[in-house]
N, C-alpha and C. Protein backbone atom coordinates (compact mmCIF):
# COMPACT_ATOMS: atom_id res chain seq x y z
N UNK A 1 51.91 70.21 34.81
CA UNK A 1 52.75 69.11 34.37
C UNK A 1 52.91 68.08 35.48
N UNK A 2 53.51 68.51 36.81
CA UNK A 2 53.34 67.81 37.84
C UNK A 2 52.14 67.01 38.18
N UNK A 3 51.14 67.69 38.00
CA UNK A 3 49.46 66.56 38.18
C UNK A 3 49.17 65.36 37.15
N UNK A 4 49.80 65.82 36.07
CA UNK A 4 49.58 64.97 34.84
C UNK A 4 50.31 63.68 35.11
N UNK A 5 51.82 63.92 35.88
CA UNK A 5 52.66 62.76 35.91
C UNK A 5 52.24 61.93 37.50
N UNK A 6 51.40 63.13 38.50
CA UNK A 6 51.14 61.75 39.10
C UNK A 6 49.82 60.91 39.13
N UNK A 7 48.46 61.60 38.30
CA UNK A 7 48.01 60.87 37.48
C UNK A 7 48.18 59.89 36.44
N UNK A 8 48.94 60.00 36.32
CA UNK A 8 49.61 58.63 35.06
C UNK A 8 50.91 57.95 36.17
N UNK A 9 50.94 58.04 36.92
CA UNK A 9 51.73 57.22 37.92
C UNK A 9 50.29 56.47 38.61
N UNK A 10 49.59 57.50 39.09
CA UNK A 10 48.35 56.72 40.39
C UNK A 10 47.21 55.43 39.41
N UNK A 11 47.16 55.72 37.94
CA UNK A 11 46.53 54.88 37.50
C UNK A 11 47.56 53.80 36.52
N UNK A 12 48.43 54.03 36.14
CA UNK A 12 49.76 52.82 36.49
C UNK A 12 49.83 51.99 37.54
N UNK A 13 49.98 52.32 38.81
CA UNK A 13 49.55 51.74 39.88
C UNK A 13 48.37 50.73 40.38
N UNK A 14 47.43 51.40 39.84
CA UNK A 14 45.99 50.91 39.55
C UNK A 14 45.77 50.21 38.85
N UNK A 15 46.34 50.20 37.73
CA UNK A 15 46.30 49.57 36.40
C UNK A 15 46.97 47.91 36.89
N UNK A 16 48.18 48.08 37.31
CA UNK A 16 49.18 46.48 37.70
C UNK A 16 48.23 46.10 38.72
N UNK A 17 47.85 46.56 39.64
CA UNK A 17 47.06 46.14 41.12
C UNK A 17 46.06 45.07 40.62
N UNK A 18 45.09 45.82 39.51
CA UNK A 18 44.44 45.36 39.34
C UNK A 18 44.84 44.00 38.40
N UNK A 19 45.35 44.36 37.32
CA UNK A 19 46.07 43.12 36.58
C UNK A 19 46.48 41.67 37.35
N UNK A 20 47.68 42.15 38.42
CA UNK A 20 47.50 41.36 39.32
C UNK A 20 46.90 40.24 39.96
N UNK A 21 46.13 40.88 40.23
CA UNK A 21 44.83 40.14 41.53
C UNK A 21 44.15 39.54 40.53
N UNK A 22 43.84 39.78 39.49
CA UNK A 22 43.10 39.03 38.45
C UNK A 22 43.85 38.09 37.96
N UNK A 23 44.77 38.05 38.17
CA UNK A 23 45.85 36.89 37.16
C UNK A 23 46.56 35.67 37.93
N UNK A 24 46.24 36.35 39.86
CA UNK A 24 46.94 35.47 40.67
C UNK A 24 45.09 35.19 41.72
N UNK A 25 44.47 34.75 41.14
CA UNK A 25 42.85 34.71 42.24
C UNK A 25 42.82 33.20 41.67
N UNK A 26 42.54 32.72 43.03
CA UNK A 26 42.63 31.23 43.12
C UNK A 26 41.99 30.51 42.63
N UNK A 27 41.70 29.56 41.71
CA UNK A 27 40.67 28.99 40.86
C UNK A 27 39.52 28.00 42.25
N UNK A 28 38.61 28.27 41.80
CA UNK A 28 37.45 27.89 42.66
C UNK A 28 37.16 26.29 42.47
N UNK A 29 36.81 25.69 42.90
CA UNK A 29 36.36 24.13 42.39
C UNK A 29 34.95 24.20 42.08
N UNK A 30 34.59 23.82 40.53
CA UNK A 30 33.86 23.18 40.33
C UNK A 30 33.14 22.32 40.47
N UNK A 31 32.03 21.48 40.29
CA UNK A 31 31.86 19.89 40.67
C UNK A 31 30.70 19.57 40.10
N UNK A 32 30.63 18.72 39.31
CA UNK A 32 29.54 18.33 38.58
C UNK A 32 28.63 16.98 39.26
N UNK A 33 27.40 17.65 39.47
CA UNK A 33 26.32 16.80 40.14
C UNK A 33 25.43 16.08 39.30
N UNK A 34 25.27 15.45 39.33
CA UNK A 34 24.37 14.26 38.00
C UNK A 34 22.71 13.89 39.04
N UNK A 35 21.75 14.02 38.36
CA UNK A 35 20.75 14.05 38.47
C UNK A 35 19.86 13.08 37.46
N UNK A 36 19.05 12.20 37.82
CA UNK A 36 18.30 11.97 37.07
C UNK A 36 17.25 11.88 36.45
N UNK A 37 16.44 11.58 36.03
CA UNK A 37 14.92 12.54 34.86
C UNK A 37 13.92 12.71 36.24
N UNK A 38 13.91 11.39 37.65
CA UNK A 38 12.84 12.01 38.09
C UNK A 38 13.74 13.16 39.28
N UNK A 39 14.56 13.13 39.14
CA UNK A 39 15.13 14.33 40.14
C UNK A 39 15.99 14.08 41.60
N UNK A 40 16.25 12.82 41.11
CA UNK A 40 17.04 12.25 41.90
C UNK A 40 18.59 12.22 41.99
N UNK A 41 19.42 12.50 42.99
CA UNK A 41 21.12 12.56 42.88
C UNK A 41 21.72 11.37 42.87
N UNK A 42 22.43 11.63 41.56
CA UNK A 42 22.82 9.82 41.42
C UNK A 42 24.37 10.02 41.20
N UNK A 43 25.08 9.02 41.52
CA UNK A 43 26.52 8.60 42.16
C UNK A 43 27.08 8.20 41.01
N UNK A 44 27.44 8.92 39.94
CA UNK A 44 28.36 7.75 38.68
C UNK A 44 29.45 7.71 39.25
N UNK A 45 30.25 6.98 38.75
CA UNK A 45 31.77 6.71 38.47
C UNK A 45 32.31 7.72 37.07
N UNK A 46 32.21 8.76 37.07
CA UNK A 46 32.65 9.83 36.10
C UNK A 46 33.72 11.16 37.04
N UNK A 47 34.76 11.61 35.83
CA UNK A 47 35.39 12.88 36.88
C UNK A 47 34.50 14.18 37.08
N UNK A 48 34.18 14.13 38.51
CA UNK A 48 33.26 15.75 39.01
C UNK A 48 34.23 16.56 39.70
N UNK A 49 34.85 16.84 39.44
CA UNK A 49 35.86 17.74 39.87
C UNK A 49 36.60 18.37 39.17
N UNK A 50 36.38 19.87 39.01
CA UNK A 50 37.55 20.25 37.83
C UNK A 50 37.76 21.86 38.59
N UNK A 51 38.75 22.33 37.65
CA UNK A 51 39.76 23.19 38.38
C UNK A 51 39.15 24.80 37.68
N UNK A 52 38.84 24.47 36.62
CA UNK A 52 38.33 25.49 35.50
C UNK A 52 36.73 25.74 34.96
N UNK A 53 36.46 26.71 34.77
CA UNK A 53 34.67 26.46 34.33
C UNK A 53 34.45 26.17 32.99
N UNK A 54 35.55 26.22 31.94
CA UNK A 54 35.77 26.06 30.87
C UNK A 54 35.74 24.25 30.86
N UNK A 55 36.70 24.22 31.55
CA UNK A 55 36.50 22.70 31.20
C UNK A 55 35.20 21.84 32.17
N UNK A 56 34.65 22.46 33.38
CA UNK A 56 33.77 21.66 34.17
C UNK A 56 32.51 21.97 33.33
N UNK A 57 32.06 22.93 32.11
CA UNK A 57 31.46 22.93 30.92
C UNK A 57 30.97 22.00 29.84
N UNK A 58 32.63 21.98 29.60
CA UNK A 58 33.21 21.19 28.28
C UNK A 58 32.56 19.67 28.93
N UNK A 59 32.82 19.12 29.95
CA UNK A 59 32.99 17.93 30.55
C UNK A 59 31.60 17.49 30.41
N UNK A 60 30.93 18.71 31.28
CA UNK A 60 29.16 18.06 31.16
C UNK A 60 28.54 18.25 29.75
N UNK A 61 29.22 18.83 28.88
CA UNK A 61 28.35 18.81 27.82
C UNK A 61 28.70 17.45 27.02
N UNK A 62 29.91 16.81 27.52
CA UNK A 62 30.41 15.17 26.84
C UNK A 62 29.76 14.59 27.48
N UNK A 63 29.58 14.51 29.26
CA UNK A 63 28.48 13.75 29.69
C UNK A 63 27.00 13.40 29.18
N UNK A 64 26.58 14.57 28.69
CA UNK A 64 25.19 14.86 28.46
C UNK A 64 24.94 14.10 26.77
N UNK A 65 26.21 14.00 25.82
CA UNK A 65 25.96 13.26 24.90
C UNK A 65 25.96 11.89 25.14
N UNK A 66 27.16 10.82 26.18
CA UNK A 66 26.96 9.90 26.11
C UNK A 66 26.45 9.14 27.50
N UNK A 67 25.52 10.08 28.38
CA UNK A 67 24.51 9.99 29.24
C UNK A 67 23.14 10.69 28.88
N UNK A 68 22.70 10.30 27.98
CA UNK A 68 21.18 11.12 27.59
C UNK A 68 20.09 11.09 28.70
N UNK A 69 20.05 10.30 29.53
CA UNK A 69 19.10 9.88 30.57
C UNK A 69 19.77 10.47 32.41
N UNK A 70 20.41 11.17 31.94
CA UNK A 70 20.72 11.80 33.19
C UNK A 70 20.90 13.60 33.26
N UNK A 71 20.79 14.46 33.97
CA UNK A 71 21.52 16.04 33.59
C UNK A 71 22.27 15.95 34.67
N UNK A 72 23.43 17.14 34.40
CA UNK A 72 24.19 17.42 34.64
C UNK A 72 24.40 19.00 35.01
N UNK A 73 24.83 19.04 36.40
CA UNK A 73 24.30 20.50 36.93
C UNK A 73 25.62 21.07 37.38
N UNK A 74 26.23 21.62 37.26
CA UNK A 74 27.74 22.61 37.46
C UNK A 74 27.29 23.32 38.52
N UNK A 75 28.42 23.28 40.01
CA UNK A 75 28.23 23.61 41.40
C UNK A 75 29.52 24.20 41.12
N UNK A 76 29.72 25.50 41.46
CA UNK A 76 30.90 26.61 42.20
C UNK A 76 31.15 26.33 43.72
N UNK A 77 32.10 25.90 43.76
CA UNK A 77 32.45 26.13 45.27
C UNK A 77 33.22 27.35 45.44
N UNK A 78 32.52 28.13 46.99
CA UNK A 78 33.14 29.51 47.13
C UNK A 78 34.57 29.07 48.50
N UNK A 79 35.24 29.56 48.59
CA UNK A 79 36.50 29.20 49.35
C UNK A 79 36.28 29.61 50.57
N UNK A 80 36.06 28.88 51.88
CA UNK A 80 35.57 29.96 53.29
C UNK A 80 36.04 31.11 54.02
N UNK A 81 37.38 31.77 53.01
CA UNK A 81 37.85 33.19 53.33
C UNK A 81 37.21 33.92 52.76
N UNK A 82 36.65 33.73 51.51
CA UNK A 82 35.56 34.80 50.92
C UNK A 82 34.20 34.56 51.31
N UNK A 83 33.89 33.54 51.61
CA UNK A 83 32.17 32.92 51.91
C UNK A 83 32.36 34.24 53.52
N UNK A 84 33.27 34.32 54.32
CA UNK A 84 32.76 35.61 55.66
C UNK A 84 32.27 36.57 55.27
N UNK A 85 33.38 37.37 53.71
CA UNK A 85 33.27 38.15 53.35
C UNK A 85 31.26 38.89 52.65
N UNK A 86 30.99 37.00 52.49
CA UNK A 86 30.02 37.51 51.53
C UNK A 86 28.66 37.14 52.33
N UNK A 87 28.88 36.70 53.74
CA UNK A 87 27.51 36.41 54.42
C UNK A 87 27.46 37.65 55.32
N UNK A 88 26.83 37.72 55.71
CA UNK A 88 26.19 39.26 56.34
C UNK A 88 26.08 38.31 58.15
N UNK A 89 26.72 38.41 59.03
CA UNK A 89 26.08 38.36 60.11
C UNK A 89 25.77 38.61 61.29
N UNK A 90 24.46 38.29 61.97
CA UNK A 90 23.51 39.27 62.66
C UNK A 90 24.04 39.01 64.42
């Protein structure tokens, strides 16, 4: 009986931890780069910056209807407390 309750305590524990960290993780910046047919980076006057991937999505796919002659390429920026985490170095 005793193992049962602190198994269902240790993954309670586990359970919020994780909830948590998922619910408070810092939204990353987006940024939408515009390109054009021969492959060139071109400078509009449009918003490239968004907070969400849902909407830095949503955004280029409105670009892409009333810019037919350009694409539109969605960049993640990683935050430089996790970028240590994730480079290896020698």
């Amino acid at each position: 009986m005793l193992d049962k309750i602190i198994t269902g305590l240790f993954v309670g524990v586990l359970g919020m931890l994780w909830f948590f960290t998922r619910k408070c993780e810092l939204p990353h910046p987006y940024r939408l780069v515009t390109y054009d047919r021969l492959g060139k980076q071109v400078n509009l006057d449009l918003r490239t910056i968004f907070h969400t991937h849902t909407a830095a999505v949503s955004f280029a796919k409105h670009y892409r209807v009333l810019f037919p002659q350009y694409d539109f390429v969605l960049e993640s920026g990683i935050p430089q407390l996790r970028r240590k985490f994730l480079v290896h170095q020698k």
